[in-house]
Structure formats: C-alpha cells, structure tokens
PDB file of N, CA and C in Angstrom:
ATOM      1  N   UNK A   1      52.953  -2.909 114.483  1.00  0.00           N
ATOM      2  CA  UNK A   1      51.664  -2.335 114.663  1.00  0.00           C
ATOM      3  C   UNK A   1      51.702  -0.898 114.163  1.00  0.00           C
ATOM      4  N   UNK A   2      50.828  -0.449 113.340  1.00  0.00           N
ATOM      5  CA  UNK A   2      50.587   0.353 112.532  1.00  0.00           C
ATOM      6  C   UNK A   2      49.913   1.698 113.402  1.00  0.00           C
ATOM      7  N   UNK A   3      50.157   2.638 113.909  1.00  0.00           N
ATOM      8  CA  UNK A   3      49.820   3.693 114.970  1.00  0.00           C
ATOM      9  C   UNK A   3      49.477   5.095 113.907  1.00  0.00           C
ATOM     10  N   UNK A   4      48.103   5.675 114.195  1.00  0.00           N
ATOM     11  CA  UNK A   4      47.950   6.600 112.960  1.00  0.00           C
ATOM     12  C   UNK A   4      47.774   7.918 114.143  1.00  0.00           C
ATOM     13  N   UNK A   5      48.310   9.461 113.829  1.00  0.00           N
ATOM     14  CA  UNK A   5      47.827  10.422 114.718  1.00  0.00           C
ATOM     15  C   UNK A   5      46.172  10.472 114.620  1.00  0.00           C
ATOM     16  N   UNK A   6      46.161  11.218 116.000  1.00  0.00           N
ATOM     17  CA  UNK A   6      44.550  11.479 116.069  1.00  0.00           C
ATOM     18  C   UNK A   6      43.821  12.353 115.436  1.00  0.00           C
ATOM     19  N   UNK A   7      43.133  12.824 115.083  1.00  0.00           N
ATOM     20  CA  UNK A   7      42.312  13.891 113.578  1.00  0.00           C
ATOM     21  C   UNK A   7      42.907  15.409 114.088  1.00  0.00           C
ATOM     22  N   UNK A   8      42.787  15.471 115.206  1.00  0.00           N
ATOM     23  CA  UNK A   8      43.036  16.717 115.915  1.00  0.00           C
ATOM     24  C   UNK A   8      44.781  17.082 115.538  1.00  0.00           C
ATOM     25  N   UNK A   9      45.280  16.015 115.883  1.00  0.00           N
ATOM     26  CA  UNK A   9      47.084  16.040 115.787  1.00  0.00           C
ATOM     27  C   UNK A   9      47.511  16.289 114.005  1.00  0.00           C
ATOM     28  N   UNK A  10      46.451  16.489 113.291  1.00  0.00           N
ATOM     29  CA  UNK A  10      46.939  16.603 112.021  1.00  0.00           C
ATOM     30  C   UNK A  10      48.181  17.748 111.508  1.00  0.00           C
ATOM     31  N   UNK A  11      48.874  17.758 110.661  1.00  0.00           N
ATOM     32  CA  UNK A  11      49.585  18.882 110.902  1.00  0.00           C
ATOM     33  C   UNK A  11      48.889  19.888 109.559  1.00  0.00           C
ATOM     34  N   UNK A  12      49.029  21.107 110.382  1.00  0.00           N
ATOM     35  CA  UNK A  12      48.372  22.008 109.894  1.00  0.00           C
ATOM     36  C   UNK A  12      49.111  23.659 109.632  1.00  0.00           C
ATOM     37  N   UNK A  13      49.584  24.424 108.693  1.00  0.00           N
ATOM     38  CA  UNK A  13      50.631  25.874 108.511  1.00  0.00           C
ATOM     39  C   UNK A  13      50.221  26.323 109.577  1.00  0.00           C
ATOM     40  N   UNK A  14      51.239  26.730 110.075  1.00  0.00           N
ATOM     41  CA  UNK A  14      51.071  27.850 111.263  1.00  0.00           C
ATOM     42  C   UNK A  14      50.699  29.285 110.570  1.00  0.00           C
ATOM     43  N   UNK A  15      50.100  29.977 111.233  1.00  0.00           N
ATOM     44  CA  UNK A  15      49.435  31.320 110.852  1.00  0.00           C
ATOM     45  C   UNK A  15      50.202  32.992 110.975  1.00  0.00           C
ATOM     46  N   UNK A  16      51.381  32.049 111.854  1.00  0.00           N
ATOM     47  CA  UNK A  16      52.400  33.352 112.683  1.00  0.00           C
ATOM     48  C   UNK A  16      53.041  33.762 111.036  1.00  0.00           C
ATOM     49  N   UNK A  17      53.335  33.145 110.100  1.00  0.00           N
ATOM     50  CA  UNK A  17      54.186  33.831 109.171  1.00  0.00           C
ATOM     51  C   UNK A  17      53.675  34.326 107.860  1.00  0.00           C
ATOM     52  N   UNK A  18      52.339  34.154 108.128  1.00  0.00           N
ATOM     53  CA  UNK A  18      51.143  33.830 106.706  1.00  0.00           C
ATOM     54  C   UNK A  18      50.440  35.843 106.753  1.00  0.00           C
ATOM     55  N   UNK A  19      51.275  36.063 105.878  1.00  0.00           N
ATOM     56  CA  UNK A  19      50.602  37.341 104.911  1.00  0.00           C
ATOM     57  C   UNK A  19      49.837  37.523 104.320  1.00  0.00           C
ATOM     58  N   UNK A  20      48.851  38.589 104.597  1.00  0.00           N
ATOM     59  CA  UNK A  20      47.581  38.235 104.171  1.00  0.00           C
ATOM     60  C   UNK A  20      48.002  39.348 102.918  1.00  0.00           C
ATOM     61  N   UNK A  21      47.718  39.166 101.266  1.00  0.00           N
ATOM     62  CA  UNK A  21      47.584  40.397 100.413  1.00  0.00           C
ATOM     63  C   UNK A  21      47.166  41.453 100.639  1.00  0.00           C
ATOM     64  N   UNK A  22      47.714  42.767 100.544  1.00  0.00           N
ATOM     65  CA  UNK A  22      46.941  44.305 101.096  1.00  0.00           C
ATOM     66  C   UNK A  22      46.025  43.991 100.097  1.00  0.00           C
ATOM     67  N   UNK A  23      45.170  44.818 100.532  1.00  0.00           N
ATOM     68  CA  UNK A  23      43.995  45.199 100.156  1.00  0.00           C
ATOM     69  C   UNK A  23      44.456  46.457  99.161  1.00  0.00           C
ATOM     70  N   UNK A  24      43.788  47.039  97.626  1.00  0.00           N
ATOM     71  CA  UNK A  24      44.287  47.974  97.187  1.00  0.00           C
ATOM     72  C   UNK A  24      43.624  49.051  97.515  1.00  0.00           C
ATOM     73  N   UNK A  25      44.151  50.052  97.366  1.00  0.00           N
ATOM     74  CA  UNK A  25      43.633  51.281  98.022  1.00  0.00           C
ATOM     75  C   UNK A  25      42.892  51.768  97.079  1.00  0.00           C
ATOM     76  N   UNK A  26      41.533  52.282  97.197  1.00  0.00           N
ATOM     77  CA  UNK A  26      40.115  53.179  96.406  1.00  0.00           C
ATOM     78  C   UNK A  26      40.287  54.374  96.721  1.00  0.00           C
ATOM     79  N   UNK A  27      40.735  55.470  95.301  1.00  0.00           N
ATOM     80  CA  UNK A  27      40.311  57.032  95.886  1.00  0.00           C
ATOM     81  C   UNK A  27      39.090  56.934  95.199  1.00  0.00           C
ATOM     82  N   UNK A  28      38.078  57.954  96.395  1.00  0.00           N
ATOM     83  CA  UNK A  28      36.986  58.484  96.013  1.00  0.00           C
ATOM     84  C   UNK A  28      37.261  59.508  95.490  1.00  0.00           C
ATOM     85  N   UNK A  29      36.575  59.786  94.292  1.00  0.00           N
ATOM     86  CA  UNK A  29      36.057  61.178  93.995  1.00  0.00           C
ATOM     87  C   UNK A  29      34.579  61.911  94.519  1.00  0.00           C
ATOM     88  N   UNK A  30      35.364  63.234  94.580  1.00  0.00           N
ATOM     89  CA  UNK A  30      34.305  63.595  95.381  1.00  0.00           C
ATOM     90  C   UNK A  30      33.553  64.320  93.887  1.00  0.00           C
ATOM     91  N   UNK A  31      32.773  65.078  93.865  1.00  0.00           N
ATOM     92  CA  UNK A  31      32.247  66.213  93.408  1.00  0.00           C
ATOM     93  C   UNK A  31      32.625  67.160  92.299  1.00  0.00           C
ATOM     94  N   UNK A  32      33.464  67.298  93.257  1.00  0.00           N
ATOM     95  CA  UNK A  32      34.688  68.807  92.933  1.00  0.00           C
ATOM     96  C   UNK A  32      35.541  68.345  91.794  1.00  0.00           C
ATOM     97  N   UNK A  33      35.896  66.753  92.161  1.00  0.00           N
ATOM     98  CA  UNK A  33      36.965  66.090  91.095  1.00  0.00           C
ATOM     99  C   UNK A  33      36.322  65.615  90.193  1.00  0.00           C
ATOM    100  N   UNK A  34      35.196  65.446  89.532  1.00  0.00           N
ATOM    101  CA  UNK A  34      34.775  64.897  88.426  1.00  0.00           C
ATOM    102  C   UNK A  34      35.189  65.777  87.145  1.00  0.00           C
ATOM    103  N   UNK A  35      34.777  67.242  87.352  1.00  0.00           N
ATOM    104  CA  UNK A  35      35.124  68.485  86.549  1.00  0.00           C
ATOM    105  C   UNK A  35      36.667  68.263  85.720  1.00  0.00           C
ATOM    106  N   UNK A  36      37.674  68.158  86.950  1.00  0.00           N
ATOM    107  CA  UNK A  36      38.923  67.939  86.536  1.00  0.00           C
ATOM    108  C   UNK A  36      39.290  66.830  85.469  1.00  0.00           C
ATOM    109  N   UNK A  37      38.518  66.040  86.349  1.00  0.00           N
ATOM    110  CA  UNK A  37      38.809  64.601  85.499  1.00  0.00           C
ATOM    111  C   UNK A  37      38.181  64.508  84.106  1.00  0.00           C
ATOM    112  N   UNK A  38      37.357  65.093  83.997  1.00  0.00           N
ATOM    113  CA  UNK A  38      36.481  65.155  82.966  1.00  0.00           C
ATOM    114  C   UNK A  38      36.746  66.278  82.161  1.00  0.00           C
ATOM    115  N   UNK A  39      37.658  66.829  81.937  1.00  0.00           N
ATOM    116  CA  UNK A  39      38.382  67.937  81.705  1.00  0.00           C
ATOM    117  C   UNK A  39      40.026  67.105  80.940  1.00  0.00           C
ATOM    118  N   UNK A  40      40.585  66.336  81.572  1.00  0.00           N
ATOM    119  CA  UNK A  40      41.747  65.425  81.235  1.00  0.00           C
ATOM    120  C   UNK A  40      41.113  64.912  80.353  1.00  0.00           C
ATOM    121  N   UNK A  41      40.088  63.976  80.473  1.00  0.00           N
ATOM    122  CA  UNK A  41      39.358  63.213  79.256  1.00  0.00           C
ATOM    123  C   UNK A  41      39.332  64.178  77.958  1.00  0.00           C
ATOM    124  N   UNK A  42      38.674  65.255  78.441  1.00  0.00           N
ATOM    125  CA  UNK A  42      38.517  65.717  76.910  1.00  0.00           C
ATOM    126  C   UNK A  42      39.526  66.063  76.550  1.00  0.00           C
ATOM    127  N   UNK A  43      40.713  66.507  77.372  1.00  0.00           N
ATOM    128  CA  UNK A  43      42.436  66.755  76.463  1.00  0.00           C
ATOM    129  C   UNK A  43      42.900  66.089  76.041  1.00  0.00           C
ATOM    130  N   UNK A  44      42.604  64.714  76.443  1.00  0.00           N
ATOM    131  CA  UNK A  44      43.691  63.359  76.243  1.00  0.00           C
ATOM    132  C   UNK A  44      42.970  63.030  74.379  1.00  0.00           C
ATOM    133  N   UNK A  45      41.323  63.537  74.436  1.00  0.00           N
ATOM    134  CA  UNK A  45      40.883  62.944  73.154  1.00  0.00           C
ATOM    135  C   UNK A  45      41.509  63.968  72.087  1.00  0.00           C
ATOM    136  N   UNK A  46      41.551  65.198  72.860  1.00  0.00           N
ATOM    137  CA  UNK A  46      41.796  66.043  71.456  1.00  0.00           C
ATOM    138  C   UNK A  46      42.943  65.801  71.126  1.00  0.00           C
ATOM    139  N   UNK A  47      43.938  65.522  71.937  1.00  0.00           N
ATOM    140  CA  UNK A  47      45.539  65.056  71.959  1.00  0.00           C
ATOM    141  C   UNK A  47      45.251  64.188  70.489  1.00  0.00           C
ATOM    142  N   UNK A  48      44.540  62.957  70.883  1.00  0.00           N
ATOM    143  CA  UNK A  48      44.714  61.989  70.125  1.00  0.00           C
ATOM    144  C   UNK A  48      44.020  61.953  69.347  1.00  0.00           C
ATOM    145  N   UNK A  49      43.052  62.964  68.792  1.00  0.00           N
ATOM    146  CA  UNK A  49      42.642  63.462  67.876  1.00  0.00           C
ATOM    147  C   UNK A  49      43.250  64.140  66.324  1.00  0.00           C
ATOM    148  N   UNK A  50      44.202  64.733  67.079  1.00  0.00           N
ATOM    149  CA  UNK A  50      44.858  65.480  66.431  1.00  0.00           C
ATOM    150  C   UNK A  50      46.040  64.769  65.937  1.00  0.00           C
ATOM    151  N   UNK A  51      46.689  63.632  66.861  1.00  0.00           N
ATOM    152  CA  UNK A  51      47.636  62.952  66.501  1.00  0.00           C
ATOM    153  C   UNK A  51      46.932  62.070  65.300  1.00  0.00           C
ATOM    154  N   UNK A  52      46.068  61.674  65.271  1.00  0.00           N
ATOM    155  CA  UNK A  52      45.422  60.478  63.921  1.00  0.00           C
ATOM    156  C   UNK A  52      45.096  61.792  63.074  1.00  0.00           C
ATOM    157  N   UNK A  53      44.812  62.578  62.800  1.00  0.00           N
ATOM    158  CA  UNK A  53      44.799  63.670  61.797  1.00  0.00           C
ATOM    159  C   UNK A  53      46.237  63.841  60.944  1.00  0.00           C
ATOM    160  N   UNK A  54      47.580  63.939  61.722  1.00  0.00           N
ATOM    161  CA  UNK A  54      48.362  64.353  61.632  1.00  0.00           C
ATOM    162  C   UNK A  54      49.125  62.494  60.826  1.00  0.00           C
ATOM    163  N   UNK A  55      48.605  61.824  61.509  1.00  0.00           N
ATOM    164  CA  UNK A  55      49.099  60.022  60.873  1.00  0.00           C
ATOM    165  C   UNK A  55      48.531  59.919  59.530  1.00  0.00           C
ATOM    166  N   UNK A  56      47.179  60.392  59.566  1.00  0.00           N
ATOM    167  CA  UNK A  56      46.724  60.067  58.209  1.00  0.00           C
ATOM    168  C   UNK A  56      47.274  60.958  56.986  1.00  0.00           C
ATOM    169  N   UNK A  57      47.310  62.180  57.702  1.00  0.00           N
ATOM    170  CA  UNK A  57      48.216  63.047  56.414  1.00  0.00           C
ATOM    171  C   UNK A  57      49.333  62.666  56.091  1.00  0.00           C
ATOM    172  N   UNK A  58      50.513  62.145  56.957  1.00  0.00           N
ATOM    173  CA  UNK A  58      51.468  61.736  56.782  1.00  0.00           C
ATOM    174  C   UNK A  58      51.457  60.721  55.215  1.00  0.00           C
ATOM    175  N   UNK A  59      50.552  59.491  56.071  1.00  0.00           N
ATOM    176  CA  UNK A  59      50.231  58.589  54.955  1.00  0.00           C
ATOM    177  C   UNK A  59      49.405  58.776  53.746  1.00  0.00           C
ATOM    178  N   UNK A  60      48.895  59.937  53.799  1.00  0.00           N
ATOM    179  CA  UNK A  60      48.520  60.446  52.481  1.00  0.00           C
ATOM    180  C   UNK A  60      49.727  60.954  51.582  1.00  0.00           C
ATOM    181  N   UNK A  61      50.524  61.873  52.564  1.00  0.00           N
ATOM    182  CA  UNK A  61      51.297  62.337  51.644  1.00  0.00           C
ATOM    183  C   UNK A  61      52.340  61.090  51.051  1.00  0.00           C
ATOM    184  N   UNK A  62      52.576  60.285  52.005  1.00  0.00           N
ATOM    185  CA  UNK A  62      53.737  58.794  51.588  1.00  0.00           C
ATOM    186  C   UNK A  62      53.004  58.713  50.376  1.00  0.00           C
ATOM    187  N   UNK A  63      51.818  58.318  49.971  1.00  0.00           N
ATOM    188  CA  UNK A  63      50.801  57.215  49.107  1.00  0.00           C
ATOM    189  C   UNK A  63      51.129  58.523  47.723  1.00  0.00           C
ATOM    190  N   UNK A  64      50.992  59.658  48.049  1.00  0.00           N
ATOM    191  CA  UNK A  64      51.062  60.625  47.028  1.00  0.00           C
ATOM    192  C   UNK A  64      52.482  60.632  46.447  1.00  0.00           C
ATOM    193  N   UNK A  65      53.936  60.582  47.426  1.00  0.00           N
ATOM    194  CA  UNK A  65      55.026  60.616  47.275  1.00  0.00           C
ATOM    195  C   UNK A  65      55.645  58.871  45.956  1.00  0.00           C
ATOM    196  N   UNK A  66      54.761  58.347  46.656  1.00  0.00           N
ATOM    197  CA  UNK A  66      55.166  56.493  45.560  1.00  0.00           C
ATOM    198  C   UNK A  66      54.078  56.877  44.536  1.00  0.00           C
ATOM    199  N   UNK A  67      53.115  57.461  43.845  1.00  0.00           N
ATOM    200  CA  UNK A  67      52.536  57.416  43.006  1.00  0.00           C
ATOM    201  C   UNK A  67      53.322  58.183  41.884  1.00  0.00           C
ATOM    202  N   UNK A  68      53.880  59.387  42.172  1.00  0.00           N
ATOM    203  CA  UNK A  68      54.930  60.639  41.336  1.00  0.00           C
ATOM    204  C   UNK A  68      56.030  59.761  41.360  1.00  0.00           C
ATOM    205  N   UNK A  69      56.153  59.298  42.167  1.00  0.00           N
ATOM    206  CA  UNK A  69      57.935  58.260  42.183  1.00  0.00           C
ATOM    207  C   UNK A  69      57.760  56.998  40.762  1.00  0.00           C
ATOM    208  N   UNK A  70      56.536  56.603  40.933  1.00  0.00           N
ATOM    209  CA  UNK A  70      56.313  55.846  40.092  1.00  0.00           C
ATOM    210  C   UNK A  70      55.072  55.912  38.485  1.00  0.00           C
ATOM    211  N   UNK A  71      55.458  57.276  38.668  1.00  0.00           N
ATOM    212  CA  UNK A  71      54.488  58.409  37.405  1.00  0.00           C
ATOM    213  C   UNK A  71      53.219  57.375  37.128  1.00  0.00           C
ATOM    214  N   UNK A  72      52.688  56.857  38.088  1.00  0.00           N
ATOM    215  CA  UNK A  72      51.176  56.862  37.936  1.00  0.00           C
ATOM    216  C   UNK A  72      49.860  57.672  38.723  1.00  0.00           C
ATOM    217  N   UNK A  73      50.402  59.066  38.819  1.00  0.00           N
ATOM    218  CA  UNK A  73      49.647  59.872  39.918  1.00  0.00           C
ATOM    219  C   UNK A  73      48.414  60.059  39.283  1.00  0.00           C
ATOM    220  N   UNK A  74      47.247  59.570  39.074  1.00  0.00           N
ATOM    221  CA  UNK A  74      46.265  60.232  38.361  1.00  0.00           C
ATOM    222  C   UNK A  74      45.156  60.069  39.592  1.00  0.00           C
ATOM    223  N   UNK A  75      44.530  61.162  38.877  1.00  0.00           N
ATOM    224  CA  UNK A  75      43.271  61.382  39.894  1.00  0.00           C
ATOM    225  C   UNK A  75      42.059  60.306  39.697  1.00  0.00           C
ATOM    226  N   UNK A  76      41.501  60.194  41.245  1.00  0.00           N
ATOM    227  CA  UNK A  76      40.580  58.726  41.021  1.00  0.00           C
ATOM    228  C   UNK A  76      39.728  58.638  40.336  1.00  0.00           C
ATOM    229  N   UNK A  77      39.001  59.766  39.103  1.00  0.00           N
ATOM    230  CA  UNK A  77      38.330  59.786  38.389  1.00  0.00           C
ATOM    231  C   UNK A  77      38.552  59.562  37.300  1.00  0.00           C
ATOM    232  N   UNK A  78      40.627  59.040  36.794  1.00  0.00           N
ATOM    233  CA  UNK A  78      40.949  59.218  35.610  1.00  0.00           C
ATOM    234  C   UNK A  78      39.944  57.683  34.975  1.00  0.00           C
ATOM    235  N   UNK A  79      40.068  56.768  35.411  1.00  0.00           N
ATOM    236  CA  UNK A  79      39.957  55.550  35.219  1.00  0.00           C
ATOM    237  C   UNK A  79      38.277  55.390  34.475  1.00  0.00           C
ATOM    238  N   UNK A  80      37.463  56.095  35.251  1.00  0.00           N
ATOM    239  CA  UNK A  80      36.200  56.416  34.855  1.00  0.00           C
ATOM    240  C   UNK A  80      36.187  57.261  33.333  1.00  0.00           C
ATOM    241  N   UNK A  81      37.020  58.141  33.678  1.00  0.00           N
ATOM    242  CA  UNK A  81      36.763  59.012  32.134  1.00  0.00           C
ATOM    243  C   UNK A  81      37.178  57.886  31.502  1.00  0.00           C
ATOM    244  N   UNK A  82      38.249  57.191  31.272  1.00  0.00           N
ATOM    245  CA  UNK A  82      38.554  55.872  30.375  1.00  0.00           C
ATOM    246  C   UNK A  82      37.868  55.242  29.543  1.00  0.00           C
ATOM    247  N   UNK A  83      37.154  54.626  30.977  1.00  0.00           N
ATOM    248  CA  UNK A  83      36.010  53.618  30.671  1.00  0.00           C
ATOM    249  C   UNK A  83      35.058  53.976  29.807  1.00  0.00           C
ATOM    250  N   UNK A  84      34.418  55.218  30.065  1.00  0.00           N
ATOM    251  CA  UNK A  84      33.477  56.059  29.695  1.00  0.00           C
ATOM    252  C   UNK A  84      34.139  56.564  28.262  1.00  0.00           C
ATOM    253  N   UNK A  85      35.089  56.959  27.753  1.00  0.00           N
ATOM    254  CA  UNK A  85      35.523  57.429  26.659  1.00  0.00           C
ATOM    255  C   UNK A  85      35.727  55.747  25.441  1.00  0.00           C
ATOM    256  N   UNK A  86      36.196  54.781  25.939  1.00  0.00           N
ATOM    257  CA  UNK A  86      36.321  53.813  25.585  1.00  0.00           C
ATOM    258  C   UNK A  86      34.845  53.170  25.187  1.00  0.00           C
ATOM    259  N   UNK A  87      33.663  53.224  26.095  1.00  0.00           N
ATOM    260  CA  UNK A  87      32.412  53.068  25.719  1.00  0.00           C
ATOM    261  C   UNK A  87      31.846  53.664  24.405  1.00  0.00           C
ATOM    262  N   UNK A  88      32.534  55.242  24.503  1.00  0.00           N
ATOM    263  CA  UNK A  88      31.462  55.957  23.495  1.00  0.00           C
ATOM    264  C   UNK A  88      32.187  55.175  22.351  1.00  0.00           C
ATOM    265  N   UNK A  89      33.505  55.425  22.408  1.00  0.00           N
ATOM    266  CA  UNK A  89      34.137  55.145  21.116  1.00  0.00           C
ATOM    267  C   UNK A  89      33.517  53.590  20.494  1.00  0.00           C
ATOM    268  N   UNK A  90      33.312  53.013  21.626  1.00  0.00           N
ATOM    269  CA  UNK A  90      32.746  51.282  21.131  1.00  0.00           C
ATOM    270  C   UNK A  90      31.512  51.667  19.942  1.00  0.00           C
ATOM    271  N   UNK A  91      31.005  52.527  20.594  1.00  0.00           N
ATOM    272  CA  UNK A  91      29.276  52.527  20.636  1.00  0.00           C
ATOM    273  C   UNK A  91      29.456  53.186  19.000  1.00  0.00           C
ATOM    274  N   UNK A  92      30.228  54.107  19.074  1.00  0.00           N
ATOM    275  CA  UNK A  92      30.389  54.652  16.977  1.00  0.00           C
ATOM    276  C   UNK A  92      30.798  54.047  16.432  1.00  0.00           C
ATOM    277  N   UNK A  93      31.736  52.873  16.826  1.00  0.00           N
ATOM    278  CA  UNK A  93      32.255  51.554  15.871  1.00  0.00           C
ATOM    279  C   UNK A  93      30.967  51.279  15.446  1.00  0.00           C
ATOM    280  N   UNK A  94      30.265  50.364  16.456  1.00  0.00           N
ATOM    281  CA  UNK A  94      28.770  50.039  16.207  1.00  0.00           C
ATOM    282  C   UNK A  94      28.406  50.504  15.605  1.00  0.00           C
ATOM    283  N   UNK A  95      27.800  51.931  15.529  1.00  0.00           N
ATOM    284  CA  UNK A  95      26.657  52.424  14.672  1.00  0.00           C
ATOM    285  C   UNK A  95      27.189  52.694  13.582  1.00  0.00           C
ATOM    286  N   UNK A  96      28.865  53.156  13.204  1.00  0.00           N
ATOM    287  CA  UNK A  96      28.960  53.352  11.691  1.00  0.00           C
ATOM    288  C   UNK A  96      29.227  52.296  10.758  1.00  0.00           C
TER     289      UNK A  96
END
C-alpha cells in the first residue's frame, strides 16, 4: 500500500541558513558635491582630450616617417597638379 505525505508535511529549505544578498549601498549627493564632481568631469575630458591630440600626432608623424622611408612624401595636392598638367598637355595635342 502506497502511503503519500500530507500537503502540509512537504519538505520545504529551512530559512535558518538562507542569506539574503546585501543590498548595495547609494551615496547621495548633496548640493555642495555636484561642483566637485562636475569639476572631475571636466578634468577627466581635458585629460583625454589632450591624450587623443597627442595619439593623433603621433600617428601623423608614423604616416609622415613611412612616406620619406619610402620617398613617396608628396603633398596631397601633388596628384591634382598631375592630373591637371596632364589635361592641358592632352588638350594642345588636340588642338595642334
């Protein structure tokens, strides 16, 4: 004969060892501290302001350093005079 506990007798965790997660702790700012804080903000940007100023020159100067390394340093306008000198010259073939 098949005997089942009663709904009540179910077994159920005991509660004595069960940790509840802290709660995390909230500082308020008051007033007084926004100034400060808002004061860090603007150092932290100029910080990193200045650091991407200082990255991009770097990599300017690299990009300048492989162009002389590899004697094709010309200025970005050479390519245009080219074109443009190569045109006229087309254009007097033509007409003479």
């Amino acid at each position: 004969m098949a005997s089942s506990l009663p709904f009540s007798a179910t077994i159920r965790p005991t509660f004595k060892h069960y940790n509840r997660p802290q709660a995390s702790q909230i500082k308020a700012q008051s007033c007084r501290d926004e100034g400060t804080s808002n004061n860090n903000v603007d150092a932290n940007l100029g910080v990193l302001r200045e650091r991407i100023e200082q990255i991009k020159m770097k990599k300017k100067l690299e990009r300048c350093y492989e162009c002389k390394l590899y004697g094709w340093s010309y200025g970005s306008r050479y390519k245009y005079k080219v074109k443009r000198e190569m045109e006229i010259s087309q254009l007097f073939e033509v007409v003479s």
